[in-house]
PDB file of N, CA and C in Angstrom:
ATOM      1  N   UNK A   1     114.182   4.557   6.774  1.00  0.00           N
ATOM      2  CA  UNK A   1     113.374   5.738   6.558  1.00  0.00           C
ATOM      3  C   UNK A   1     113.908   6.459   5.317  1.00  0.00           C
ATOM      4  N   UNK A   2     112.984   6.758   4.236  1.00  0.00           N
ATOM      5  CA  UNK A   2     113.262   7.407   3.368  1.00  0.00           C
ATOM      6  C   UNK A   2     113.551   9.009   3.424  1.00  0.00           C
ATOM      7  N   UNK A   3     114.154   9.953   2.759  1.00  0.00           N
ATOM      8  CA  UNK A   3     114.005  11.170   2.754  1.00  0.00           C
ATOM      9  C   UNK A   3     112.763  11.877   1.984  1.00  0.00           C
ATOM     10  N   UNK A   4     111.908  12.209   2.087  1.00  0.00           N
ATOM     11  CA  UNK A   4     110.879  12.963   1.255  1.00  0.00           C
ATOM     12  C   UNK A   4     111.312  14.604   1.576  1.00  0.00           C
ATOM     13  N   UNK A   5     111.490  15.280   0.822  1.00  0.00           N
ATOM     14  CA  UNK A   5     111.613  16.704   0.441  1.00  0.00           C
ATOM     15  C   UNK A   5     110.584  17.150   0.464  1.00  0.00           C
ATOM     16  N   UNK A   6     110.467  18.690   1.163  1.00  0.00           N
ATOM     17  CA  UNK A   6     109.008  19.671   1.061  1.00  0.00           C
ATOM     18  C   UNK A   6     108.862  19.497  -0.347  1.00  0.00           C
ATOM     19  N   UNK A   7     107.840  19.546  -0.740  1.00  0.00           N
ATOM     20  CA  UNK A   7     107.218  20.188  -2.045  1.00  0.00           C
ATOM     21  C   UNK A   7     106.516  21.288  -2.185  1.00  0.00           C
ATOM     22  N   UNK A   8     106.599  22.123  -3.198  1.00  0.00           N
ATOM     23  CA  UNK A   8     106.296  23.248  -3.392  1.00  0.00           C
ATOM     24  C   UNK A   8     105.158  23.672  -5.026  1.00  0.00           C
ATOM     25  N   UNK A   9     104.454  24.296  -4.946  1.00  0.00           N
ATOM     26  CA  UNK A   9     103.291  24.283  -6.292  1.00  0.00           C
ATOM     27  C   UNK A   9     104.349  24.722  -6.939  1.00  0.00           C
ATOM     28  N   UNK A  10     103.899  25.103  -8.056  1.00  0.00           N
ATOM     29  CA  UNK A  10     104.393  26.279  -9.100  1.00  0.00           C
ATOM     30  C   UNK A  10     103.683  27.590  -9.024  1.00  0.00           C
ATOM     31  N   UNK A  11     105.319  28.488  -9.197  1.00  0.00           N
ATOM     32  CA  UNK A  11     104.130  29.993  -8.603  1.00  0.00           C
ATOM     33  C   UNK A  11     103.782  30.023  -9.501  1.00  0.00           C
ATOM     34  N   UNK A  12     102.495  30.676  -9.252  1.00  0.00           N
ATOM     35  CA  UNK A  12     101.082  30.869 -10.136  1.00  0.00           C
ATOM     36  C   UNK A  12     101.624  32.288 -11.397  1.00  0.00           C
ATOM     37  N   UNK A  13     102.293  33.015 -10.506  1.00  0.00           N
ATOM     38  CA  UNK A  13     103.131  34.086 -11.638  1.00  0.00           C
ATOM     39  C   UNK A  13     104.918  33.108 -11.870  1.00  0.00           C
ATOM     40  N   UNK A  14     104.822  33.266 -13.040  1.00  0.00           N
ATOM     41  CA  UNK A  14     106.087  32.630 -13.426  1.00  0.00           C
ATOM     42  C   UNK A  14     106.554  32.974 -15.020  1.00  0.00           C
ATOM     43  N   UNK A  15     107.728  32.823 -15.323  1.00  0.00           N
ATOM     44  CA  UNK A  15     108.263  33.129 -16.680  1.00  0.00           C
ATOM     45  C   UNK A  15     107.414  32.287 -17.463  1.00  0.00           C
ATOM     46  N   UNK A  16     107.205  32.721 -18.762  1.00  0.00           N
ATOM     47  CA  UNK A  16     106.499  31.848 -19.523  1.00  0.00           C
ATOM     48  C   UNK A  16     108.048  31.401 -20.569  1.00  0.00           C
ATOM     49  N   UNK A  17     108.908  31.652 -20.274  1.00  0.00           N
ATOM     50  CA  UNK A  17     109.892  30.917 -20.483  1.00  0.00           C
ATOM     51  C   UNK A  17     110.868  30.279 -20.216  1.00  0.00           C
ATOM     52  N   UNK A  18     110.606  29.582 -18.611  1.00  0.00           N
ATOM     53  CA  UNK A  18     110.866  28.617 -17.887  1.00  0.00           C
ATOM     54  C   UNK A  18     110.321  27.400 -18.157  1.00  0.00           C
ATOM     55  N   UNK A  19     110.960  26.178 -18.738  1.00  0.00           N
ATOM     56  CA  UNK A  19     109.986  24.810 -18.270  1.00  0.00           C
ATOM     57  C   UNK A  19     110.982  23.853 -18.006  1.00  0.00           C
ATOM     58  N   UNK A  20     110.810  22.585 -17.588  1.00  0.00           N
ATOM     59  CA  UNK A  20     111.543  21.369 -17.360  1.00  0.00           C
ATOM     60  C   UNK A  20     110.241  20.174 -18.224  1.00  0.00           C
ATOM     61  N   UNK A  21     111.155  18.840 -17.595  1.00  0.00           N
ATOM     62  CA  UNK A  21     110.451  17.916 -18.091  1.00  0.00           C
ATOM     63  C   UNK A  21     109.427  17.565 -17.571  1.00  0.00           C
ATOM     64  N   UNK A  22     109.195  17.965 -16.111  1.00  0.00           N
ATOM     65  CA  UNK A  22     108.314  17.906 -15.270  1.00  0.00           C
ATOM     66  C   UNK A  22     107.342  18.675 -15.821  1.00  0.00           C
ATOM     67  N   UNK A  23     107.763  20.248 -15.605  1.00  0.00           N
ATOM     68  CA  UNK A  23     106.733  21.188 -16.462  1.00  0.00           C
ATOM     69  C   UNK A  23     105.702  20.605 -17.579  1.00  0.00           C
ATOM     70  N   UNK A  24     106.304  19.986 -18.818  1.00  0.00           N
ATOM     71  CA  UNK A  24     106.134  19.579 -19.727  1.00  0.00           C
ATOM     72  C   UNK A  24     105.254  18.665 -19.592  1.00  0.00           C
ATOM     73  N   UNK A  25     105.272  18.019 -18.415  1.00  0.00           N
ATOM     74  CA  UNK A  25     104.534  16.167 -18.676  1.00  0.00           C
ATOM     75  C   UNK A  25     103.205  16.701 -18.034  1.00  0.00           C
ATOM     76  N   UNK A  26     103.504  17.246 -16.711  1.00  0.00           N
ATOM     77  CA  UNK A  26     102.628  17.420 -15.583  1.00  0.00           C
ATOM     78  C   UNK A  26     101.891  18.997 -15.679  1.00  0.00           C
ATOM     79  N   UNK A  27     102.142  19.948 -16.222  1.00  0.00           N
ATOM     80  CA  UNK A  27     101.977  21.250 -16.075  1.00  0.00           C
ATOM     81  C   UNK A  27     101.712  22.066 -14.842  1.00  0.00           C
ATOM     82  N   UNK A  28     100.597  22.565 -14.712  1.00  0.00           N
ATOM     83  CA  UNK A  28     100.438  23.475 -13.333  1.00  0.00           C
ATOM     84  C   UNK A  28      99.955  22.127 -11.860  1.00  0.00           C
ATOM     85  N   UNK A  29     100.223  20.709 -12.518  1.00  0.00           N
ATOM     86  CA  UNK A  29      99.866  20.125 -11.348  1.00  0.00           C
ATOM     87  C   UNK A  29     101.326  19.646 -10.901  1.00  0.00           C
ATOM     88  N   UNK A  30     102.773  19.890 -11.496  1.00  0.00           N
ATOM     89  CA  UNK A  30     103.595  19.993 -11.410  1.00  0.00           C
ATOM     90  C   UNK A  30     104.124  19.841  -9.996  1.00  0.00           C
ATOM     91  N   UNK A  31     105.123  19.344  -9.269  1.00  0.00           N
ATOM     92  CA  UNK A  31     105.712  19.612  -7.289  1.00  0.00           C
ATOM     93  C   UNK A  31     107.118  20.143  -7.880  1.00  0.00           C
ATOM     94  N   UNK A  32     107.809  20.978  -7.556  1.00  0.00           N
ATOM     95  CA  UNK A  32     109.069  20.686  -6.910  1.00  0.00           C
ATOM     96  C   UNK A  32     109.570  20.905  -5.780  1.00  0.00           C
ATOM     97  N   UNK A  33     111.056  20.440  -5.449  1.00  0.00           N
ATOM     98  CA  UNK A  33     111.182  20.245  -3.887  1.00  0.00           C
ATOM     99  C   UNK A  33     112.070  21.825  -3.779  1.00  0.00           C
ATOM    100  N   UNK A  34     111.030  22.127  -1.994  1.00  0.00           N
ATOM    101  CA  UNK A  34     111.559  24.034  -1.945  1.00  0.00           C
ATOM    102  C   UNK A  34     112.913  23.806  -2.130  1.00  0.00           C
ATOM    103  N   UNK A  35     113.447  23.171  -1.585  1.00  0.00           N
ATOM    104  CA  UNK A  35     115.331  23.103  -1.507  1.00  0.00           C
ATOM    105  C   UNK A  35     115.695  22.647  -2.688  1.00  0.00           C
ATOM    106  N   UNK A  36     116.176  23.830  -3.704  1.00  0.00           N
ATOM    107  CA  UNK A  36     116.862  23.785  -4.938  1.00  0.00           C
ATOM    108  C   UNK A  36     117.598  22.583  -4.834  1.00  0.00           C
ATOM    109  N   UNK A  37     118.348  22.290  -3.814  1.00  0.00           N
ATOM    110  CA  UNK A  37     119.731  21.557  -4.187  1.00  0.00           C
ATOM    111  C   UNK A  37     119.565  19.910  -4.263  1.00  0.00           C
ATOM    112  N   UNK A  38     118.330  19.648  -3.509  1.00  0.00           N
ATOM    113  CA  UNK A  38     117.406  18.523  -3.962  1.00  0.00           C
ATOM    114  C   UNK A  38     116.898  18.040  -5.192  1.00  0.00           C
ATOM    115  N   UNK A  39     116.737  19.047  -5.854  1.00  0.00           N
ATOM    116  CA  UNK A  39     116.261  18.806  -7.330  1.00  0.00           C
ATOM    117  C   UNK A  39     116.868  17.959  -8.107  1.00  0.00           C
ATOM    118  N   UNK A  40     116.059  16.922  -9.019  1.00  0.00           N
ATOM    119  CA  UNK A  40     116.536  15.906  -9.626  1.00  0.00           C
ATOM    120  C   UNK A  40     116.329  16.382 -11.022  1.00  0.00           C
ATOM    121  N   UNK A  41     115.911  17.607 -11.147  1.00  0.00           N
ATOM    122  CA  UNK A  41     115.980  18.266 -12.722  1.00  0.00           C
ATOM    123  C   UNK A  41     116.257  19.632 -12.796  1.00  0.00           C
ATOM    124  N   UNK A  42     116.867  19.340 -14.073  1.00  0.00           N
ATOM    125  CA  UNK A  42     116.938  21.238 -14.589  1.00  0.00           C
ATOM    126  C   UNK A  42     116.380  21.800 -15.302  1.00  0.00           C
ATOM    127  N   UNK A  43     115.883  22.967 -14.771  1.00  0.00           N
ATOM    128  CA  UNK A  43     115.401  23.927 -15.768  1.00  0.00           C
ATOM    129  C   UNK A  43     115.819  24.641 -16.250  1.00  0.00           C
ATOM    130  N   UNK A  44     115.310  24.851 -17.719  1.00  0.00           N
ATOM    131  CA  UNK A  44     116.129  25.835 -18.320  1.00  0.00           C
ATOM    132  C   UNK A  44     115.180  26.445 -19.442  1.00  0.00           C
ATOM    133  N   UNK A  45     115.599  27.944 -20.333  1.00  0.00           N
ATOM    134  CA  UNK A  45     115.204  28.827 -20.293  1.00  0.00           C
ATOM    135  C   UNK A  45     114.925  28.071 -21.901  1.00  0.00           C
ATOM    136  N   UNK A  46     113.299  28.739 -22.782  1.00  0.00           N
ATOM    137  CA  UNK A  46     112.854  28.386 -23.994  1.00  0.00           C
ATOM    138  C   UNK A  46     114.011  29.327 -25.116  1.00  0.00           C
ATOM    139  N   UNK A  47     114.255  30.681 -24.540  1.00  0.00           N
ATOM    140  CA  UNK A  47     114.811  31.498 -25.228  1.00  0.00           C
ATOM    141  C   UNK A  47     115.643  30.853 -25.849  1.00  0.00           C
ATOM    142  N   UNK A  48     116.998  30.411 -24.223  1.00  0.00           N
ATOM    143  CA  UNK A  48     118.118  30.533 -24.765  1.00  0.00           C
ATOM    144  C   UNK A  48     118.780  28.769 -24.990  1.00  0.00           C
ATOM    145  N   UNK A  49     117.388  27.544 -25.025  1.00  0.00           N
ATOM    146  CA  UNK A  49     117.760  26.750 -24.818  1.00  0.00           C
ATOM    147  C   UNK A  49     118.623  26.271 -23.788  1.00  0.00           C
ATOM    148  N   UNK A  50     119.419  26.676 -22.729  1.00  0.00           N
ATOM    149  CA  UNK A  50     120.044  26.783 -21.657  1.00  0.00           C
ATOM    150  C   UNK A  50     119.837  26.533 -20.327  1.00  0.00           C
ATOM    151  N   UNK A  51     120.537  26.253 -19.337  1.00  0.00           N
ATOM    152  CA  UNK A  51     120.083  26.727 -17.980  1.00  0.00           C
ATOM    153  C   UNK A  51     120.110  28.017 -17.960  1.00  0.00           C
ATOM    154  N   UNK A  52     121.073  28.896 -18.454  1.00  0.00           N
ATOM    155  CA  UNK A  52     121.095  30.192 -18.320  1.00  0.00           C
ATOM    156  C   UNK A  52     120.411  31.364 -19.230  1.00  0.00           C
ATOM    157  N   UNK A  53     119.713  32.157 -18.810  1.00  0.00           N
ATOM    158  CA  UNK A  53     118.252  32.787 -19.154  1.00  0.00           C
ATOM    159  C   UNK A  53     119.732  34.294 -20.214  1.00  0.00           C
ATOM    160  N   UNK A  54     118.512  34.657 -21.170  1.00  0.00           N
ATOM    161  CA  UNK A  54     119.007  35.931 -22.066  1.00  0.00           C
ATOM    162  C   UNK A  54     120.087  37.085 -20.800  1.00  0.00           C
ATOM    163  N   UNK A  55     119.924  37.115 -19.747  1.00  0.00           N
ATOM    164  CA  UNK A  55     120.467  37.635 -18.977  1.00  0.00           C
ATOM    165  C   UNK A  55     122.033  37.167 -18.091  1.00  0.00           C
ATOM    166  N   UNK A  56     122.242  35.656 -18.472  1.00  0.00           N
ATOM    167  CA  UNK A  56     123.046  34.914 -18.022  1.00  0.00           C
ATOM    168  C   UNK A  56     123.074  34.535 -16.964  1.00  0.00           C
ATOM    169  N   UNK A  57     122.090  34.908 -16.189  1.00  0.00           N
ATOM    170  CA  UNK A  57     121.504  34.139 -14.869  1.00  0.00           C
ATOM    171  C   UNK A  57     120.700  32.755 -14.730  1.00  0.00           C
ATOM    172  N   UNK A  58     120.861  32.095 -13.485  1.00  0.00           N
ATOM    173  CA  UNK A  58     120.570  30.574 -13.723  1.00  0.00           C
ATOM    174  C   UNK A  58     119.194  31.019 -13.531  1.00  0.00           C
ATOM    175  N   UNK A  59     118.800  29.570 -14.664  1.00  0.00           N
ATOM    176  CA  UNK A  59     116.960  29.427 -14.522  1.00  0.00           C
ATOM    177  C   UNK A  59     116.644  28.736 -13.559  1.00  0.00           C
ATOM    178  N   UNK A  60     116.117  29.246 -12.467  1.00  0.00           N
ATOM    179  CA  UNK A  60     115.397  28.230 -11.528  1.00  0.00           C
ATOM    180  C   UNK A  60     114.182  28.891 -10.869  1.00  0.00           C
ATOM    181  N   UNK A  61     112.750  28.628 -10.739  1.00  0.00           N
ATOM    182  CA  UNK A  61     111.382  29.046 -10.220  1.00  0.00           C
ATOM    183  C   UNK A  61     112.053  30.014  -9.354  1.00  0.00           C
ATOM    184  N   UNK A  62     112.688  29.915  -8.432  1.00  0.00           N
ATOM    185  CA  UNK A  62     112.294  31.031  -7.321  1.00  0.00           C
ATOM    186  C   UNK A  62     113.505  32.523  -7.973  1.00  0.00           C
ATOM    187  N   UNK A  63     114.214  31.985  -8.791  1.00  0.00           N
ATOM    188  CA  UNK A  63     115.137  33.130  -9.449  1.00  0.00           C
ATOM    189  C   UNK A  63     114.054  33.701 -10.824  1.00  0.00           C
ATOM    190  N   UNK A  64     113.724  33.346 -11.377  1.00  0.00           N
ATOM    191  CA  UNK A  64     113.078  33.646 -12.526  1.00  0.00           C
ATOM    192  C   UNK A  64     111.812  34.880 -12.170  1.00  0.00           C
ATOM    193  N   UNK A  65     111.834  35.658 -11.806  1.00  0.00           N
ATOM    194  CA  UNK A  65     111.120  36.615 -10.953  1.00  0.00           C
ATOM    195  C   UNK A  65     110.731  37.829 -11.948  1.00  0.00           C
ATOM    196  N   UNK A  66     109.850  38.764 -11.605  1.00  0.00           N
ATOM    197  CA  UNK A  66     109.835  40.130 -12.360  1.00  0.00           C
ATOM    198  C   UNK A  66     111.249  41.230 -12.567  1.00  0.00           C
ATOM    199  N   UNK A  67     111.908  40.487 -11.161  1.00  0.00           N
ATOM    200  CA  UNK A  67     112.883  41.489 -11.097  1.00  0.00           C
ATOM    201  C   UNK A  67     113.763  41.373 -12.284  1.00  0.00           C
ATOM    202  N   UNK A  68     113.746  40.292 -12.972  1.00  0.00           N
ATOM    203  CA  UNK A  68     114.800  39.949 -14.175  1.00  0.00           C
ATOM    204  C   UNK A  68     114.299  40.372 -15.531  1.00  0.00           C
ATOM    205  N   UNK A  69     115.341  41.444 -16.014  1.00  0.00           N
ATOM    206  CA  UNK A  69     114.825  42.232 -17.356  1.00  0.00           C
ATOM    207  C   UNK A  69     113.887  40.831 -18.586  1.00  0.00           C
ATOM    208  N   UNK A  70     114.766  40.001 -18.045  1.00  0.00           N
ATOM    209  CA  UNK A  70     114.182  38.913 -19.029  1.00  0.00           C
ATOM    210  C   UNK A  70     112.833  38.300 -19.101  1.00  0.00           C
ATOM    211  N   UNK A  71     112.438  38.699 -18.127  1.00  0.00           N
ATOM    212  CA  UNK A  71     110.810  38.187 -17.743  1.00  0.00           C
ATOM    213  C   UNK A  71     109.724  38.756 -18.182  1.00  0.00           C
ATOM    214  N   UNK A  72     109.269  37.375 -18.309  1.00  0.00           N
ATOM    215  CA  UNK A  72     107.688  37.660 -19.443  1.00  0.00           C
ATOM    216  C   UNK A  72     106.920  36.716 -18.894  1.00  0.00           C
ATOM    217  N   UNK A  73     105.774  37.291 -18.224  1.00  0.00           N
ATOM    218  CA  UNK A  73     104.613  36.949 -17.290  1.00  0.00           C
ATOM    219  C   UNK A  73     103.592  35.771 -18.556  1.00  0.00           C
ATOM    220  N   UNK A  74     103.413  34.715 -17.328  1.00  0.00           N
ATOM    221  CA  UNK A  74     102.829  33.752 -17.714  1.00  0.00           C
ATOM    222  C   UNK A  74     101.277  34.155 -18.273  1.00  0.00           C
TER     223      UNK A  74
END
């Protein structure tokens, strides 16, 4: 038996300076799996080229939020 991971859309509000390779290939038809620690890619921020966003916090969909001074709505 294989493991398959939940999958999750892309939130519909999101940084417009968040992407991965996934992002990139696939766009808003995009999956990733809810459990971060599953993930077989990283995302990281257009700004700062980085995983870590102008704020020094890690880039990942469910962190990348309004609450972060750095955020700029898709």
């Amino acid at each position: 038996m294989s493991y398959k991971p939940e999958m999750q859309r892309i939130p519909a509000q999101r940084c417009r300076h968040i992407t991965s390779k996934g992002l990139r290939i696939f766009g808003d038809d995009y999956r990733t799996p809810v459990d971060e620690g599953s993930r077989t890619n990283d995302f990281w921020c257009q700004k700062t080229h980085n995983v870590l966003g102008p704020d020094k916090a890690l880039v990942i969909l469910s962190r990348c939020t309004p609450d972060r001074e750095c955020f700029d709505a898709l």
